[in-house]
Protein backbone atom coordinates (compact mmCIF):
# COMPACT_ATOMS: atom_id res chain seq x y z
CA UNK A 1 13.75 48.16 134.32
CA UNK A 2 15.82 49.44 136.80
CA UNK A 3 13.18 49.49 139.73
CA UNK A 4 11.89 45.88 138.63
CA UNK A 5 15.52 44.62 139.35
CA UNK A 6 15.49 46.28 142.23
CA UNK A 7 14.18 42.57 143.24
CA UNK A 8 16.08 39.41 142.69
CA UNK A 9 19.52 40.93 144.19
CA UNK A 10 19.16 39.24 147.47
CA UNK A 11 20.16 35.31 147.84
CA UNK A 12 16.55 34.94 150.00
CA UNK A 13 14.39 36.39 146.85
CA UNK A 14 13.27 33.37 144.60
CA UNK A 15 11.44 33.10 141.58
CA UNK A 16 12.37 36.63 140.28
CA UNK A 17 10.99 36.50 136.89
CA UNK A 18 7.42 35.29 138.40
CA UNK A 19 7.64 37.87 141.03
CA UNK A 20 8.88 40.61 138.64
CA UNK A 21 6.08 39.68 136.32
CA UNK A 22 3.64 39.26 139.07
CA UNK A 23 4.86 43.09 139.98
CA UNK A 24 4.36 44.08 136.49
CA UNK A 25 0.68 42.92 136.25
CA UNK A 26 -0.35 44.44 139.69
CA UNK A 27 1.27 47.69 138.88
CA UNK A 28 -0.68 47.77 136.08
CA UNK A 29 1.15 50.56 134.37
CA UNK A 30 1.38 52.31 137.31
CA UNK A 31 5.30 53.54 137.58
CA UNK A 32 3.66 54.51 142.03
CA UNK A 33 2.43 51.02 141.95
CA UNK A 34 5.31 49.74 140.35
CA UNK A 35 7.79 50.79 143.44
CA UNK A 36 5.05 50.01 146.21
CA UNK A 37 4.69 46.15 144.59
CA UNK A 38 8.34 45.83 144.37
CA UNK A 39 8.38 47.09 147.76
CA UNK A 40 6.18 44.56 148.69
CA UNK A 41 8.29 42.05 146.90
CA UNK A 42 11.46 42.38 148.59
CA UNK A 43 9.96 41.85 151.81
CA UNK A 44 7.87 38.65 151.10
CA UNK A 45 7.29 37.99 147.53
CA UNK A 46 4.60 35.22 148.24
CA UNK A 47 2.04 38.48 149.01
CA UNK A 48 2.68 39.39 145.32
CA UNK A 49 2.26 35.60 143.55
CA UNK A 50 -0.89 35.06 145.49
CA UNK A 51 -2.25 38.68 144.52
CA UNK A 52 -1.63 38.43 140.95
CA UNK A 53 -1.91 34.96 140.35
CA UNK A 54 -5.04 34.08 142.36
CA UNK A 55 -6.48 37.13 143.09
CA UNK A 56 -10.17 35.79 143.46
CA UNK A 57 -9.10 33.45 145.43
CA UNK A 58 -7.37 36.04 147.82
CA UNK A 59 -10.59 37.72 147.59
CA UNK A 60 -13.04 35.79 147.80
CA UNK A 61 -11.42 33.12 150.43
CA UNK A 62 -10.71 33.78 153.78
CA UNK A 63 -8.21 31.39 155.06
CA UNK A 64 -10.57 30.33 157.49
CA UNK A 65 -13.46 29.51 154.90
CA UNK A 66 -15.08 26.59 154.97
CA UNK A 67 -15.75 26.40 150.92
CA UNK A 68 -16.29 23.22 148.87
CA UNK A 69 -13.46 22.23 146.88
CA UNK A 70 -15.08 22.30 144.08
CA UNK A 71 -15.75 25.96 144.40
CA UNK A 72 -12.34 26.43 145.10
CA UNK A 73 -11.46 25.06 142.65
CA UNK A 74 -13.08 27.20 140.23
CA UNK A 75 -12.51 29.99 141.47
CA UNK A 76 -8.52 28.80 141.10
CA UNK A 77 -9.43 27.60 137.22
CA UNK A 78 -10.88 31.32 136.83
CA UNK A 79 -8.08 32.77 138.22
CA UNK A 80 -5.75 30.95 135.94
CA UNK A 81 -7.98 31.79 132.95
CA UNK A 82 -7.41 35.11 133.77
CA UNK A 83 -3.74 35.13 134.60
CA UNK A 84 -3.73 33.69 130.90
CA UNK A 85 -5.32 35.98 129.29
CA UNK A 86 -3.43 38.97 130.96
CA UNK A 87 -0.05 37.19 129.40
CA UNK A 88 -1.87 37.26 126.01
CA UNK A 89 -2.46 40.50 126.19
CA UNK A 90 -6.34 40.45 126.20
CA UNK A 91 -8.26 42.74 128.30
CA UNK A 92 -10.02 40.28 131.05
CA UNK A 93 -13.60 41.15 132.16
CA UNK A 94 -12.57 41.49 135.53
CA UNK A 95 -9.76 44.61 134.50
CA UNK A 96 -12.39 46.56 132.59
């Protein structure tokens, strides 16, 4: 607990129980990941949404891509399906 309030003590760090649970989920039980994401965090916390909430879209999509929106946008709807079912507590394909 004490390293994941590390962030959310500065007046310029929003969101902090996304970003702290965004943190949580990349760190993946990881206490070395864990400081390195929060890390990460306190300098721009968008780099730790985008990586844990869309992270096949941050993979897959280069900002210059030229994709079709619908294939964005299912890539975004698989993303979210996932980001659900790591807040359930199911084991995603993609984590195995």
């Amino acid at each position: 607990m004490s390293i994941l309030n590390e962030y959310g003590t500065a007046g310029f760090q929003r969101g902090v129980n996304r970003v702290r649970l965004a943190v949580l989920k990349l760190a993946a039980g990881d206490l070395g990941a864990l400081c390195r994401e929060i890390d990460v965090a306190k300098k721009d916390y968008h780099d730790v949404l985008a990586s844990a909430e869309y992270p096949g879209y941050m993979q897959k999509i280069p900002p210059s891509a030229d994709l079709a929106e619908a294939e964005r946008e299912r890539i975004i709807r698989a993303d979210w399906t996932q980001d659900q079912t790591w807040l359930n507590g199911k084991q995603d394909e993609r984590s195995k």
